[in-house]
C-alpha atoms as a PDB file:
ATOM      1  CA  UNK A   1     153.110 -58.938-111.372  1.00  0.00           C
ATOM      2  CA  UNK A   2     156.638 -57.749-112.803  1.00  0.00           C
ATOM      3  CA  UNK A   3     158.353 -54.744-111.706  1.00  0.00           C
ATOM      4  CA  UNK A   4     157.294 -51.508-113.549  1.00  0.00           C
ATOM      5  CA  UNK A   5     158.506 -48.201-114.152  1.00  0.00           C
ATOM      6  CA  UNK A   6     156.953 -46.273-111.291  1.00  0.00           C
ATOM      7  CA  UNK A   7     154.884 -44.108-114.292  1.00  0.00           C
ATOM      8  CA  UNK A   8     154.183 -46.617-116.040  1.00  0.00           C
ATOM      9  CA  UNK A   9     149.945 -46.562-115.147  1.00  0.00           C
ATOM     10  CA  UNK A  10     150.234 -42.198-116.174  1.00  0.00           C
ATOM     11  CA  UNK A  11     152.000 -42.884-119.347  1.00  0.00           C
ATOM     12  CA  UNK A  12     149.766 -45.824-120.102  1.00  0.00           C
ATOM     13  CA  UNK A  13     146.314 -43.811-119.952  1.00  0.00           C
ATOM     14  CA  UNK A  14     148.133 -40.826-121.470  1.00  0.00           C
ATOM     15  CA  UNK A  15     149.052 -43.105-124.316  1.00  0.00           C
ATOM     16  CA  UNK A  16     145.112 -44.352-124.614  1.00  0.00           C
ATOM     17  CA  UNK A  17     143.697 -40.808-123.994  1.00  0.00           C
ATOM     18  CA  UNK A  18     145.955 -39.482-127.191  1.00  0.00           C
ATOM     19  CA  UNK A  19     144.228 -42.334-129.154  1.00  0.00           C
ATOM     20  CA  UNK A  20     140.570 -41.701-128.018  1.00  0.00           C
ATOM     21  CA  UNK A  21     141.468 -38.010-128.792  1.00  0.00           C
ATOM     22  CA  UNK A  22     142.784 -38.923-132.509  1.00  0.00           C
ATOM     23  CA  UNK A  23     139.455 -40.457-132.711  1.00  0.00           C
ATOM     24  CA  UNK A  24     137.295 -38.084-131.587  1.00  0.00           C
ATOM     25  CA  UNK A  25     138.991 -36.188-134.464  1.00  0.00           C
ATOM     26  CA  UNK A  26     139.091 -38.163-137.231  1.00  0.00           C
ATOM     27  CA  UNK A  27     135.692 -38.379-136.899  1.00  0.00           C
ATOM     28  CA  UNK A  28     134.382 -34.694-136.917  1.00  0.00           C
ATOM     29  CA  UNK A  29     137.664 -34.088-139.456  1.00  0.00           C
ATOM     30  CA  UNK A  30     135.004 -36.906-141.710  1.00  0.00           C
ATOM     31  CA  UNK A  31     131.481 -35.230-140.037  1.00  0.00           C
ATOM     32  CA  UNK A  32     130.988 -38.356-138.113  1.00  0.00           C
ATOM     33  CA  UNK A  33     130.595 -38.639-134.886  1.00  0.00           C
ATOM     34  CA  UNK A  34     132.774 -40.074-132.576  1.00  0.00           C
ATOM     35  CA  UNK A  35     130.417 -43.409-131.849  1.00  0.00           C
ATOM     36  CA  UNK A  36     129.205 -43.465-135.406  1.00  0.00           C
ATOM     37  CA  UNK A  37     133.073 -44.220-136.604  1.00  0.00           C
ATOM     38  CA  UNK A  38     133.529 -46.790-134.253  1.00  0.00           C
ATOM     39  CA  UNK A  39     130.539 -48.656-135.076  1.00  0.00           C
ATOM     40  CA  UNK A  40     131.280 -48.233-138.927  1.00  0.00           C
ATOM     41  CA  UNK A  41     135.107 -49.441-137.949  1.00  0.00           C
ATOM     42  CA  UNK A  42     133.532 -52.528-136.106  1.00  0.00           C
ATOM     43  CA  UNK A  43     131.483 -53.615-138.679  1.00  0.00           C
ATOM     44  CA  UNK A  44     134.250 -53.241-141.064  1.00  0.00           C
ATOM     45  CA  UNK A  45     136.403 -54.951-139.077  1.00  0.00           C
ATOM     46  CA  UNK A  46     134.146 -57.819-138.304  1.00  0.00           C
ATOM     47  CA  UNK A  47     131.202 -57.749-141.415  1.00  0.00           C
ATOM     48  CA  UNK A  48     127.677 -57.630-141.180  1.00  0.00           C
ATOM     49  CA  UNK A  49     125.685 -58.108-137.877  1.00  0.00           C
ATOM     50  CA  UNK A  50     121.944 -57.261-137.143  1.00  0.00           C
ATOM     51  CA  UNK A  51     121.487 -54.476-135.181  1.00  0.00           C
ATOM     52  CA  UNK A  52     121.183 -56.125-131.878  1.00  0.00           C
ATOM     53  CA  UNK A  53     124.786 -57.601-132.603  1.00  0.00           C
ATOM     54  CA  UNK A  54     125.908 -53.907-133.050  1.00  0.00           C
ATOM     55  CA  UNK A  55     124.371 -52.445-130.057  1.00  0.00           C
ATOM     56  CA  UNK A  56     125.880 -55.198-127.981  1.00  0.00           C
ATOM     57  CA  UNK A  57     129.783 -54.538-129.524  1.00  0.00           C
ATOM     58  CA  UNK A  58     129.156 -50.561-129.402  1.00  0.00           C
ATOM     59  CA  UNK A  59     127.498 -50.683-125.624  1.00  0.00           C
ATOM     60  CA  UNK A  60     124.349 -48.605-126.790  1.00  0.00           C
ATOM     61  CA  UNK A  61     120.555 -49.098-125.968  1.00  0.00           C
ATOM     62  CA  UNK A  62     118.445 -50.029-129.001  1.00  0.00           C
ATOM     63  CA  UNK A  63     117.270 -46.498-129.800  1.00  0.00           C
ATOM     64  CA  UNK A  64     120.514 -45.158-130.271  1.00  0.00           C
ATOM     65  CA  UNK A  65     122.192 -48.164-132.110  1.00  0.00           C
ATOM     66  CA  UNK A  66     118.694 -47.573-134.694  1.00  0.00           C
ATOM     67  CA  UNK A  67     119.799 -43.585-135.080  1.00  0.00           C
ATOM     68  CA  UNK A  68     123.743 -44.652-135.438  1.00  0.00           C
ATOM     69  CA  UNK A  69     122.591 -46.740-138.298  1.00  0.00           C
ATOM     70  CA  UNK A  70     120.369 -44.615-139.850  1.00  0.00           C
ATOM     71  CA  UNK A  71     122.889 -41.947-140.159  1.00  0.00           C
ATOM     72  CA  UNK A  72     125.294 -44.287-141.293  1.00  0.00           C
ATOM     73  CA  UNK A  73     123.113 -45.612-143.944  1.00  0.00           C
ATOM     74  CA  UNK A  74     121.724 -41.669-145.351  1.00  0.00           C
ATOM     75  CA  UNK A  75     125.635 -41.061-145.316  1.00  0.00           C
ATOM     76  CA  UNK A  76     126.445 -44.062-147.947  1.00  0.00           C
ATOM     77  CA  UNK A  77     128.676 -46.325-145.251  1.00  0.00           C
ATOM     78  CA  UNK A  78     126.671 -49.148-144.521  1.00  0.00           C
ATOM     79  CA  UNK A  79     122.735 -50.740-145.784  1.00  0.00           C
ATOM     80  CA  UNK A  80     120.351 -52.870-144.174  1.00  0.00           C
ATOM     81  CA  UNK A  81     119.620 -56.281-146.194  1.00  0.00           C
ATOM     82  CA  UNK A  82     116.767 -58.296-145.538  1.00  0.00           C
ATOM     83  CA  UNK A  83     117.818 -61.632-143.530  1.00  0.00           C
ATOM     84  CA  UNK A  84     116.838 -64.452-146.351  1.00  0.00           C
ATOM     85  CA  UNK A  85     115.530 -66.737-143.461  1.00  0.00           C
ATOM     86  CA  UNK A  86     113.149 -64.059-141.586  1.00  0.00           C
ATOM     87  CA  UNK A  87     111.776 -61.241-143.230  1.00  0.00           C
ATOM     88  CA  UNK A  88     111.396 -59.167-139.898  1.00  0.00           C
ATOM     89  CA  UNK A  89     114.918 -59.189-139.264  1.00  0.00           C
ATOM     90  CA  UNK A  90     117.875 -57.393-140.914  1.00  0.00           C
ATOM     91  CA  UNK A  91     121.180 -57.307-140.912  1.00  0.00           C
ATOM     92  CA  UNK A  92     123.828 -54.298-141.251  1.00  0.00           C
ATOM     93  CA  UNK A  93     126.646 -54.729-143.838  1.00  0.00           C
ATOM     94  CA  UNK A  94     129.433 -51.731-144.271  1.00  0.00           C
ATOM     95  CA  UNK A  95     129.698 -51.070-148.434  1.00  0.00           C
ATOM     96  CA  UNK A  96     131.801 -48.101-147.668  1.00  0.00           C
ATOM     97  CA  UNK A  97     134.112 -45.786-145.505  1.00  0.00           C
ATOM     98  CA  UNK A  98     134.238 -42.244-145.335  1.00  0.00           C
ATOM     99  CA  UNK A  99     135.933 -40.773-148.004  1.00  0.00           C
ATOM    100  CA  UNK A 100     137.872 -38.341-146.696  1.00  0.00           C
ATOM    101  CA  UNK A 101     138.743 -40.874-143.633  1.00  0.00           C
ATOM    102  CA  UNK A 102     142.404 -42.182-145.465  1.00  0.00           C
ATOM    103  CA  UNK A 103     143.505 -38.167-145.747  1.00  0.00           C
ATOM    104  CA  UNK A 104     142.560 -37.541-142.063  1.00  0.00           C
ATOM    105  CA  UNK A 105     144.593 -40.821-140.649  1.00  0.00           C
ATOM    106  CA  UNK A 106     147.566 -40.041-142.986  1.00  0.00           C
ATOM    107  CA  UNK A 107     149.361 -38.200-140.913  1.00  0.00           C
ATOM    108  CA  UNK A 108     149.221 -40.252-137.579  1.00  0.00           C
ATOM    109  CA  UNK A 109     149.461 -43.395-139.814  1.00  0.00           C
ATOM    110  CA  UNK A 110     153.343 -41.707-141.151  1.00  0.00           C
ATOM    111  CA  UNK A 111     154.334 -41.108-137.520  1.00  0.00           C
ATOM    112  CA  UNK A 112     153.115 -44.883-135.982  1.00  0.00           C
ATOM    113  CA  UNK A 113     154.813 -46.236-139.084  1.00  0.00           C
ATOM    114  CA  UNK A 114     157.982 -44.144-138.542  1.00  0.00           C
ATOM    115  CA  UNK A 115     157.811 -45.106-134.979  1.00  0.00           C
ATOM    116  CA  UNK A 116     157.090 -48.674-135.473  1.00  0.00           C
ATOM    117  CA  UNK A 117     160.046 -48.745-138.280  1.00  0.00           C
ATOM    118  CA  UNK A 118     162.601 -48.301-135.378  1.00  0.00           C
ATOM    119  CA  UNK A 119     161.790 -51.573-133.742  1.00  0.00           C
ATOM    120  CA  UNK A 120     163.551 -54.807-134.885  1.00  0.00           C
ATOM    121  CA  UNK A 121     161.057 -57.708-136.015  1.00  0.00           C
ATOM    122  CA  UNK A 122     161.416 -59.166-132.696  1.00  0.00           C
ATOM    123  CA  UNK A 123     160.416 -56.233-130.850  1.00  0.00           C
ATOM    124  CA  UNK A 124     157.209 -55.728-133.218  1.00  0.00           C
ATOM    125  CA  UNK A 125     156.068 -59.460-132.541  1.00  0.00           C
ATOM    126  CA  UNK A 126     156.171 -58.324-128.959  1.00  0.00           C
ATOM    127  CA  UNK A 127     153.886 -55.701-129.556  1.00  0.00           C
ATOM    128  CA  UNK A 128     151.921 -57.026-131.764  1.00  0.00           C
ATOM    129  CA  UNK A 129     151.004 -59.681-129.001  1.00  0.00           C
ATOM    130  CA  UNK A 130     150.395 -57.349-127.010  1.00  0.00           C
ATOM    131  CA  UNK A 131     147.963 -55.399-129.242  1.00  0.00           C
ATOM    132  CA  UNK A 132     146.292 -59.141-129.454  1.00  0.00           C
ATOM    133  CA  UNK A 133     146.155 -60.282-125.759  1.00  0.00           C
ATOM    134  CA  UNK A 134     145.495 -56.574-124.851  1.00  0.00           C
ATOM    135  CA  UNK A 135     142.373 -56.579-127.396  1.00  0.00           C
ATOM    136  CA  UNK A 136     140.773 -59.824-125.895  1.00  0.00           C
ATOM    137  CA  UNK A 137     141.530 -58.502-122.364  1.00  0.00           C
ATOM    138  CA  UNK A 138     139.692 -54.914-122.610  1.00  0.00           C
ATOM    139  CA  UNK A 139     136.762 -56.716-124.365  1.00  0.00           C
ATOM    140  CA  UNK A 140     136.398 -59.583-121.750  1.00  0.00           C
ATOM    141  CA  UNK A 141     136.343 -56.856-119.034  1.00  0.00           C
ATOM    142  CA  UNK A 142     133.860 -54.802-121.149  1.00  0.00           C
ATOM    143  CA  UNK A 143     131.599 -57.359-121.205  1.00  0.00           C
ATOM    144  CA  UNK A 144     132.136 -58.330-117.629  1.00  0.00           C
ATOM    145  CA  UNK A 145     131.080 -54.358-117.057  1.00  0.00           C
ATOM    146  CA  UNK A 146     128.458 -54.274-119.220  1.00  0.00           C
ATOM    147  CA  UNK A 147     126.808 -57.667-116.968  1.00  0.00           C
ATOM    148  CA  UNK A 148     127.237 -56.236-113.464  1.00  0.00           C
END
């Protein structure tokens, strides 16, 4: 392992607590809860998925993942569609996101783009890698959690 700054681990998860906080915000700042924005952001991110998909990618029993989409769907942000090939089974598509969600990132969107404006393109491709390898790594040991 290289040599670190001996803070390095504190200003790490101080780093990842301000984003789960900015989070936790956004979403009550749109009257979402904190779980019900992240499931809306990973089916944006990734498109429709039946519900089982979603409860496996958000970590919540089925119960819970059924109330998360109901809200979500009386809200407007997502619908269930009938799967073509089996009428028993649906799937969960996103046809919108919160309104009022592009006015509550706007400010912290200004600052990471200020920030991110002082790096030279071969510092961004560095952390844009690591956003990448850093992604695949936290949901490999989710899922390694989520089996034990």
């Amino acid at each position: 392992m290289p040599s670190m700054r001996p803070d390095a681990s504190r200003i790490y998860r101080q780093y990842l607590s301000a984003v789960l906080l900015h989070s936790h915000a956004s979403a009550r700042a749109c009257d979402l809860g904190a779980t019900d924005l992240y499931a809306l952001n990973i089916l944006q991110l990734t498109g429709a998925m039946t519900p089982g998909e979603l409860s496996a990618r958000t970590g919540l029993t089925t119960g819970p993942t059924t109330r998360l989409i109901d809200r979500l769907e009386h809200a407007g942000y997502v619908r269930r569609v009938p799967d073509p090939g089996d009428r028993r089974k649906v799937t969960v598509e996103p046809v919108s996101e919160p309104a009022d969600l592009d006015r509550v990132m706007a400010p912290a969107r200004q600052r990471i783009g200020d920030i991110l404006g002082g790096y030279t393109p071969e510092q961004l491709e560095v952390l844009f890698d690591y956003f990448t390898r850093a992604t695949e790594a936290y949901r490999e040991s989710a899922e390694q959690l989520r089996s034990e």
